[in-house]
PDB file of N, CA and C in Angstrom:
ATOM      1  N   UNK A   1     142.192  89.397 121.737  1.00  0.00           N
ATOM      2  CA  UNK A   1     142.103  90.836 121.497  1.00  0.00           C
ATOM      3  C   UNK A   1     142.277  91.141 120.006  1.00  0.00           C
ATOM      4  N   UNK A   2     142.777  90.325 119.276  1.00  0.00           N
ATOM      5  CA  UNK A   2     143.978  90.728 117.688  1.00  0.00           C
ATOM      6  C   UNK A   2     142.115  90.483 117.177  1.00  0.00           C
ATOM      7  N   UNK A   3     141.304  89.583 117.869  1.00  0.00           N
ATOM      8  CA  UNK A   3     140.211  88.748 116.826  1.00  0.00           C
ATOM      9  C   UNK A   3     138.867  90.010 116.703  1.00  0.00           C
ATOM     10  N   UNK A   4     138.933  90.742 118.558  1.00  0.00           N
ATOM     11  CA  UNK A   4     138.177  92.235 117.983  1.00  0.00           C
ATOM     12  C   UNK A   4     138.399  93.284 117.396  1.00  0.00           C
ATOM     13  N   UNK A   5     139.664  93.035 117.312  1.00  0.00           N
ATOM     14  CA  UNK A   5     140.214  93.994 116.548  1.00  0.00           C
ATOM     15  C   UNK A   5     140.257  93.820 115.288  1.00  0.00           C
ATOM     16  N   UNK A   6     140.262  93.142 114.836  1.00  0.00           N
ATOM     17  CA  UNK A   6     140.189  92.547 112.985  1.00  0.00           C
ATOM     18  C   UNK A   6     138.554  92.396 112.818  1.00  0.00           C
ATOM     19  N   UNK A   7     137.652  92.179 113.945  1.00  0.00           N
ATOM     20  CA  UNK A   7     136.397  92.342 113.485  1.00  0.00           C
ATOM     21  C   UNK A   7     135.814  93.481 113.362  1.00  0.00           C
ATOM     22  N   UNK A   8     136.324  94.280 114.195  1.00  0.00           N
ATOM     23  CA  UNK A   8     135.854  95.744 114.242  1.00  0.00           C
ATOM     24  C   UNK A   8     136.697  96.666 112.875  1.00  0.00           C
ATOM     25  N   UNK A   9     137.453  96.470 112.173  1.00  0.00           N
ATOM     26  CA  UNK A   9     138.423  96.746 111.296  1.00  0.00           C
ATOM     27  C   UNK A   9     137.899  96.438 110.525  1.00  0.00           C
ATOM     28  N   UNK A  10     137.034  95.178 109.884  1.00  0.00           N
ATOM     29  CA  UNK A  10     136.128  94.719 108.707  1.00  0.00           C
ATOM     30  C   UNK A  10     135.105  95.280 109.148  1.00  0.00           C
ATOM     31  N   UNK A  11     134.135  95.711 110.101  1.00  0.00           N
ATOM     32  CA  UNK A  11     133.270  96.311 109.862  1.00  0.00           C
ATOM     33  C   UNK A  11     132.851  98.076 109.271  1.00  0.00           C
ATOM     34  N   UNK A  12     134.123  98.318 110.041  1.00  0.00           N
ATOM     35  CA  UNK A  12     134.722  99.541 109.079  1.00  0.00           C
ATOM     36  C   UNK A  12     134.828  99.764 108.049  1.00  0.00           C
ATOM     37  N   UNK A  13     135.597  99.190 107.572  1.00  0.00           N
ATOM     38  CA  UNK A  13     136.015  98.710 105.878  1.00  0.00           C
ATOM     39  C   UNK A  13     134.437  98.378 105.404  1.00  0.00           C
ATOM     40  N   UNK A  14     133.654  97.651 105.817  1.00  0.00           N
ATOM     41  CA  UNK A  14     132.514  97.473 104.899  1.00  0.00           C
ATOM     42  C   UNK A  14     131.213  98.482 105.249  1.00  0.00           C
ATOM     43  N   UNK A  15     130.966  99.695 106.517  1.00  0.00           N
ATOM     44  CA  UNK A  15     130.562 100.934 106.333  1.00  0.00           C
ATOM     45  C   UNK A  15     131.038 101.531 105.534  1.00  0.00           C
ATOM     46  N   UNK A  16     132.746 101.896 105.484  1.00  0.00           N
ATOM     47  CA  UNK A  16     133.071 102.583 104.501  1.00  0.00           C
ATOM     48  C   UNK A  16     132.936 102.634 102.632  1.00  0.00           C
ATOM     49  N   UNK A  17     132.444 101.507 102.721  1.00  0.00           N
ATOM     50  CA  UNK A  17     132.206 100.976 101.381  1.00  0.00           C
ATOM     51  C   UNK A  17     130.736 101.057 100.861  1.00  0.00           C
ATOM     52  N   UNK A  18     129.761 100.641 102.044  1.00  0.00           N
ATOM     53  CA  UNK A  18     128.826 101.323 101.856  1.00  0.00           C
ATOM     54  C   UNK A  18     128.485 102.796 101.503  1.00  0.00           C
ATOM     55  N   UNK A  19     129.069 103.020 102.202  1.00  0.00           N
ATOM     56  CA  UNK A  19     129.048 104.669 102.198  1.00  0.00           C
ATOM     57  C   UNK A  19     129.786 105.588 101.397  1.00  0.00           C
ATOM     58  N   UNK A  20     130.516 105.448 100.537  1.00  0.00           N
ATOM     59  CA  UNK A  20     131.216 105.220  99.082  1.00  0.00           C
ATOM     60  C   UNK A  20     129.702 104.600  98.080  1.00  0.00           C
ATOM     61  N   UNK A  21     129.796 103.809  97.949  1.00  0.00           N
ATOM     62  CA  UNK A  21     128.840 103.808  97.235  1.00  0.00           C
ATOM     63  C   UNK A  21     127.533 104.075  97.171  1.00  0.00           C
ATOM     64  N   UNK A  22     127.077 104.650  98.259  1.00  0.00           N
ATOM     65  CA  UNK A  22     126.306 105.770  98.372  1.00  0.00           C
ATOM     66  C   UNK A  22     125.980 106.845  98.323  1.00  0.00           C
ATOM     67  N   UNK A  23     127.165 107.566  98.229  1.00  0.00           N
ATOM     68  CA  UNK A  23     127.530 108.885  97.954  1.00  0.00           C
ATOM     69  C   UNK A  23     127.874 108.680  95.832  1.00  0.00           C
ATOM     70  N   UNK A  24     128.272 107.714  95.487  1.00  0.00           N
ATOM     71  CA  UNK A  24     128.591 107.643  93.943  1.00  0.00           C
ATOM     72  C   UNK A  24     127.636 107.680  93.290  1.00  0.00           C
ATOM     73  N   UNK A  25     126.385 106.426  93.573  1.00  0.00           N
ATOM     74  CA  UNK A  25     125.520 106.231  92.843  1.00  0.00           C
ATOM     75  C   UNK A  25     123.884 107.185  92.988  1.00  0.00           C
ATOM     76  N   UNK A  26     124.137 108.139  93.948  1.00  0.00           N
ATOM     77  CA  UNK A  26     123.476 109.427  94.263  1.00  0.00           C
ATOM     78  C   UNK A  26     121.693 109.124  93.964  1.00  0.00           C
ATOM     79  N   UNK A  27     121.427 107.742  94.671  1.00  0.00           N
ATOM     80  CA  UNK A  27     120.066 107.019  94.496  1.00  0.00           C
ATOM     81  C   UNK A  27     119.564 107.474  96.095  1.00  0.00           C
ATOM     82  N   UNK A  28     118.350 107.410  96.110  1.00  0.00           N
ATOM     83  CA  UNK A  28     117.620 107.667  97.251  1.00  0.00           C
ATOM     84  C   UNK A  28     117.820 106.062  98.132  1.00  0.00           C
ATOM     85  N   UNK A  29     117.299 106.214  99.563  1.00  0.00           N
ATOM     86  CA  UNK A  29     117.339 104.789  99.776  1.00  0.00           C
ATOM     87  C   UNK A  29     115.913 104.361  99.506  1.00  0.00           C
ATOM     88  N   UNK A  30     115.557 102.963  99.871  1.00  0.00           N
ATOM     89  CA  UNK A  30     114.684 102.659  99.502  1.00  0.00           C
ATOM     90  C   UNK A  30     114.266 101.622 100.020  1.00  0.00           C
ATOM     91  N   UNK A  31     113.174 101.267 100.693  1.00  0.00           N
ATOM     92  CA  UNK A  31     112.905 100.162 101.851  1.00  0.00           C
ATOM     93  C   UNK A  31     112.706  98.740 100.867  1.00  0.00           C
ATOM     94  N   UNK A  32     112.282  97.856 101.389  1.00  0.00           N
ATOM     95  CA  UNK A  32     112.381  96.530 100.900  1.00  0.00           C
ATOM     96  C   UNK A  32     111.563  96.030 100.491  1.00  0.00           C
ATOM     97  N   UNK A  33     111.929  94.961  99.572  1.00  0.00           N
ATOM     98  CA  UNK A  33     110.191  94.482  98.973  1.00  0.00           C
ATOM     99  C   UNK A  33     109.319  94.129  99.901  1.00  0.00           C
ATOM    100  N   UNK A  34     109.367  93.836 101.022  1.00  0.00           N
ATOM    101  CA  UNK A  34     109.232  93.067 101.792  1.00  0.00           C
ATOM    102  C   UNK A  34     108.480  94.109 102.864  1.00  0.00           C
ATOM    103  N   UNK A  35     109.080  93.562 103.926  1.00  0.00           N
ATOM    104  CA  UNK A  35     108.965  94.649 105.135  1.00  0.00           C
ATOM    105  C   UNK A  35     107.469  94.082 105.706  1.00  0.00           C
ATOM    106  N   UNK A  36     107.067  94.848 106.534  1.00  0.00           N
ATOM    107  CA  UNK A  36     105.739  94.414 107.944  1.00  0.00           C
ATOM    108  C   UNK A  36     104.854  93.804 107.216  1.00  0.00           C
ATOM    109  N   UNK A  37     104.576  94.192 105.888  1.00  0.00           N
ATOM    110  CA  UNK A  37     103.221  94.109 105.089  1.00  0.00           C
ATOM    111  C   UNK A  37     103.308  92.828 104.744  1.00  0.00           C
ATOM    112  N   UNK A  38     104.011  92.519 104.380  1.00  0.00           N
ATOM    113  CA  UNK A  38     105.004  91.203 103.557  1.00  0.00           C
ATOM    114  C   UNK A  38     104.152  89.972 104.339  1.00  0.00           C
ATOM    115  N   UNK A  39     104.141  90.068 106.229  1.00  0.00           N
ATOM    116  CA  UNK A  39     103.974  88.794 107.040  1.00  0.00           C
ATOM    117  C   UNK A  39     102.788  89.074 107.177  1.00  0.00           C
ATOM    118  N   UNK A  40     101.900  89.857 106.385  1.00  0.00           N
ATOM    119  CA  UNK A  40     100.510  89.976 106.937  1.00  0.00           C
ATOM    120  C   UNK A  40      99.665  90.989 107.896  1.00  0.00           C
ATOM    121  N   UNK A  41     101.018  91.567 108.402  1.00  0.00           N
ATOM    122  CA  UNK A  41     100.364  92.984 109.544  1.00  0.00           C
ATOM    123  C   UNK A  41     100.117  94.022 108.896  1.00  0.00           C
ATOM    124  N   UNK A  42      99.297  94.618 109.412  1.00  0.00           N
ATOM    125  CA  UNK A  42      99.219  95.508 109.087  1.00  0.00           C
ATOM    126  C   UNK A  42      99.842  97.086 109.449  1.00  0.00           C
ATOM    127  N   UNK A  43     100.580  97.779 108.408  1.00  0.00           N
ATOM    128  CA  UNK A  43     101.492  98.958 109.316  1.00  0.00           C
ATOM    129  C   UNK A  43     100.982 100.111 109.617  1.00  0.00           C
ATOM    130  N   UNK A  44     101.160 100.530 110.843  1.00  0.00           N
ATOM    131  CA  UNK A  44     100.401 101.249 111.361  1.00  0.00           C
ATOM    132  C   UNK A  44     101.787 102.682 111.004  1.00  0.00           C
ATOM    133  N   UNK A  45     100.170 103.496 111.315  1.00  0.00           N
ATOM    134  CA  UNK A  45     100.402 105.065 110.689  1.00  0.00           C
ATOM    135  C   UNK A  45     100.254 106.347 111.374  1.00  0.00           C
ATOM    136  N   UNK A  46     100.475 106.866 111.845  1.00  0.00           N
ATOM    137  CA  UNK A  46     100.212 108.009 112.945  1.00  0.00           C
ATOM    138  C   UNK A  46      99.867 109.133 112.458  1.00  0.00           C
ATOM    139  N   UNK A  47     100.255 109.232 110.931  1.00  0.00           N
ATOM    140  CA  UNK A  47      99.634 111.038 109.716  1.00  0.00           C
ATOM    141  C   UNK A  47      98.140 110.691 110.523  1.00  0.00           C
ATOM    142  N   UNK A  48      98.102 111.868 110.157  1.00  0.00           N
ATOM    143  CA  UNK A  48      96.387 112.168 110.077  1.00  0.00           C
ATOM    144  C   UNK A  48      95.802 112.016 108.941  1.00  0.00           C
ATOM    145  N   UNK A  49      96.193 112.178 107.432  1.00  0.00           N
ATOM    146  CA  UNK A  49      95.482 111.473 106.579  1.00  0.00           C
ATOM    147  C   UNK A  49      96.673 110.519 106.036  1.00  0.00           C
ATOM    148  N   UNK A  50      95.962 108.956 105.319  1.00  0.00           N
ATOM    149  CA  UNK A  50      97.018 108.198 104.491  1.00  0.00           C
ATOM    150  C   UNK A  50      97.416 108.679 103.320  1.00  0.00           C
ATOM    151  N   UNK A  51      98.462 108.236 103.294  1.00  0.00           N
ATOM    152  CA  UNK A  51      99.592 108.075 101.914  1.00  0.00           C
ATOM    153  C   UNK A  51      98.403 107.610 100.988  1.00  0.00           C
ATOM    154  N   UNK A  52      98.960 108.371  99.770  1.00  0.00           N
ATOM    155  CA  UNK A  52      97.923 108.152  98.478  1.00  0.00           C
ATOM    156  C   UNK A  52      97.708 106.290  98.065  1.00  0.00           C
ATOM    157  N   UNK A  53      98.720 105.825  98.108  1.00  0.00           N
ATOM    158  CA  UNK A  53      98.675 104.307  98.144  1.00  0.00           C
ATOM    159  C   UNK A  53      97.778 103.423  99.491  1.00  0.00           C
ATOM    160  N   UNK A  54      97.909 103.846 100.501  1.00  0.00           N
ATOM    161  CA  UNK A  54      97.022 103.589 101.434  1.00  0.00           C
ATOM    162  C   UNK A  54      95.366 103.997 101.106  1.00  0.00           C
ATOM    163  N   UNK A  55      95.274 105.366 100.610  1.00  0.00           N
ATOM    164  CA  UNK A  55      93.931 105.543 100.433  1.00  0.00           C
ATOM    165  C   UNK A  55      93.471 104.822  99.296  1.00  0.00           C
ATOM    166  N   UNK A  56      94.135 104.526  98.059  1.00  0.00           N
ATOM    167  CA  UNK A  56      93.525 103.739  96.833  1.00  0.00           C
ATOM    168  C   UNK A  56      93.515 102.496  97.439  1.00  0.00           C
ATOM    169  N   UNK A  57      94.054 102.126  98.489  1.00  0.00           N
ATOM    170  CA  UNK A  57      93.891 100.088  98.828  1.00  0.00           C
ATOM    171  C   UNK A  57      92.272 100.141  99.956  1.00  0.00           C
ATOM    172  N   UNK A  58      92.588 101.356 100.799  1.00  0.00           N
ATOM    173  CA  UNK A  58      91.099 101.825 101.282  1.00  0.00           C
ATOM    174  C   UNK A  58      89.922 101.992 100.250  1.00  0.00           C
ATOM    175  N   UNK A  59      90.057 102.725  99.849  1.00  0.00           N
ATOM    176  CA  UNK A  59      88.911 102.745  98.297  1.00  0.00           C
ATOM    177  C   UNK A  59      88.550 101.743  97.815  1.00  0.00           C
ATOM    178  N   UNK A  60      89.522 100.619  97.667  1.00  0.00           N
ATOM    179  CA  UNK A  60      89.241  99.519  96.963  1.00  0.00           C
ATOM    180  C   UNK A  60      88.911  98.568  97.871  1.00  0.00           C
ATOM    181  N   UNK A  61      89.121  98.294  98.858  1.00  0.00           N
ATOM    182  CA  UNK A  61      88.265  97.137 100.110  1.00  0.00           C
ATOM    183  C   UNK A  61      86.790  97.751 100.051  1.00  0.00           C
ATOM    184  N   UNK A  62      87.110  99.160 100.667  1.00  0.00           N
ATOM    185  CA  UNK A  62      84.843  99.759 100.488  1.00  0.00           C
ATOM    186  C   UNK A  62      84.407  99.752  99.288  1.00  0.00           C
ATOM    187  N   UNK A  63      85.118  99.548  97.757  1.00  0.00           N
ATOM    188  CA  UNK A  63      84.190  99.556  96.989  1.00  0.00           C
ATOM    189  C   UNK A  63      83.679  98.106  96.824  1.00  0.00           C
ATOM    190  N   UNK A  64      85.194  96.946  97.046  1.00  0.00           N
ATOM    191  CA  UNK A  64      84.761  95.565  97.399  1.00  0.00           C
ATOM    192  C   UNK A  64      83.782  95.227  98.022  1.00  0.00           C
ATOM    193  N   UNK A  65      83.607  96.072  99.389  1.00  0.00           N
ATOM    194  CA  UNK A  65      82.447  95.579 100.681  1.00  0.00           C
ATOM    195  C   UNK A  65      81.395  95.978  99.893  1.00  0.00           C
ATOM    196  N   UNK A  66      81.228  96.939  98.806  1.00  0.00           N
ATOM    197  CA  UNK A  66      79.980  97.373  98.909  1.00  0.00           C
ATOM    198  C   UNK A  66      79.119  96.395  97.926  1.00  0.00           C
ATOM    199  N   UNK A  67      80.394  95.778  96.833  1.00  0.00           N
ATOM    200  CA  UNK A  67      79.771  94.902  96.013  1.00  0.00           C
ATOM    201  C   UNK A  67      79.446  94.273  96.436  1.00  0.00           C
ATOM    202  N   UNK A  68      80.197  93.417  97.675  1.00  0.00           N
ATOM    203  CA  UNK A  68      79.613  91.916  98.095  1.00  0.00           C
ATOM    204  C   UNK A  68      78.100  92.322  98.886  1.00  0.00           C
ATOM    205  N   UNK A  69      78.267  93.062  99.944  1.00  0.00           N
ATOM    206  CA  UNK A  69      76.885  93.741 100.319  1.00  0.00           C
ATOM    207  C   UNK A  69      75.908  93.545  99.450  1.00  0.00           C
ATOM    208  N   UNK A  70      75.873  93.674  98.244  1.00  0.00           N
ATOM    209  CA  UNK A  70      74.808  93.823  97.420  1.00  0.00           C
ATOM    210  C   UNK A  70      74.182  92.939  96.971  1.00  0.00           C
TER     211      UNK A  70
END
């Protein structure tokens, strides 16, 4: 019992610390270098139009297709 209790007690302690320094350094969060794209999938989107970065990587595959097409 003493061993969930000291684990649940450090996990506390290290939310709380998070969260302290989240509130100090008054930064947005910010996802990871990484993430879905990273392994090759592609992330899916439910807007009705894409994010400006989505549409310039769109733009740039059809202007690709159109060169090779040619």
């Amino acid at each position: 019992m003493s061993t969930i209790l000291l684990t649940f007690g450090l996990f506390l302690l290290i939310i709380l610390g998070m969260s302290v320094g989240y509130i100090f350094s008054k930064r947005s969060i910010k996802g990871s270098c990484g993430g879905i794209t990273a392994l090759g999938m592609k992330k899916m989107c439910d807007c009705e139009t894409p994010c400006d970065t989505l549409q310039q990587k769109l733009d740039r595959e059809a202007s690709e297709k159109i060169t090779v097409d040619q």
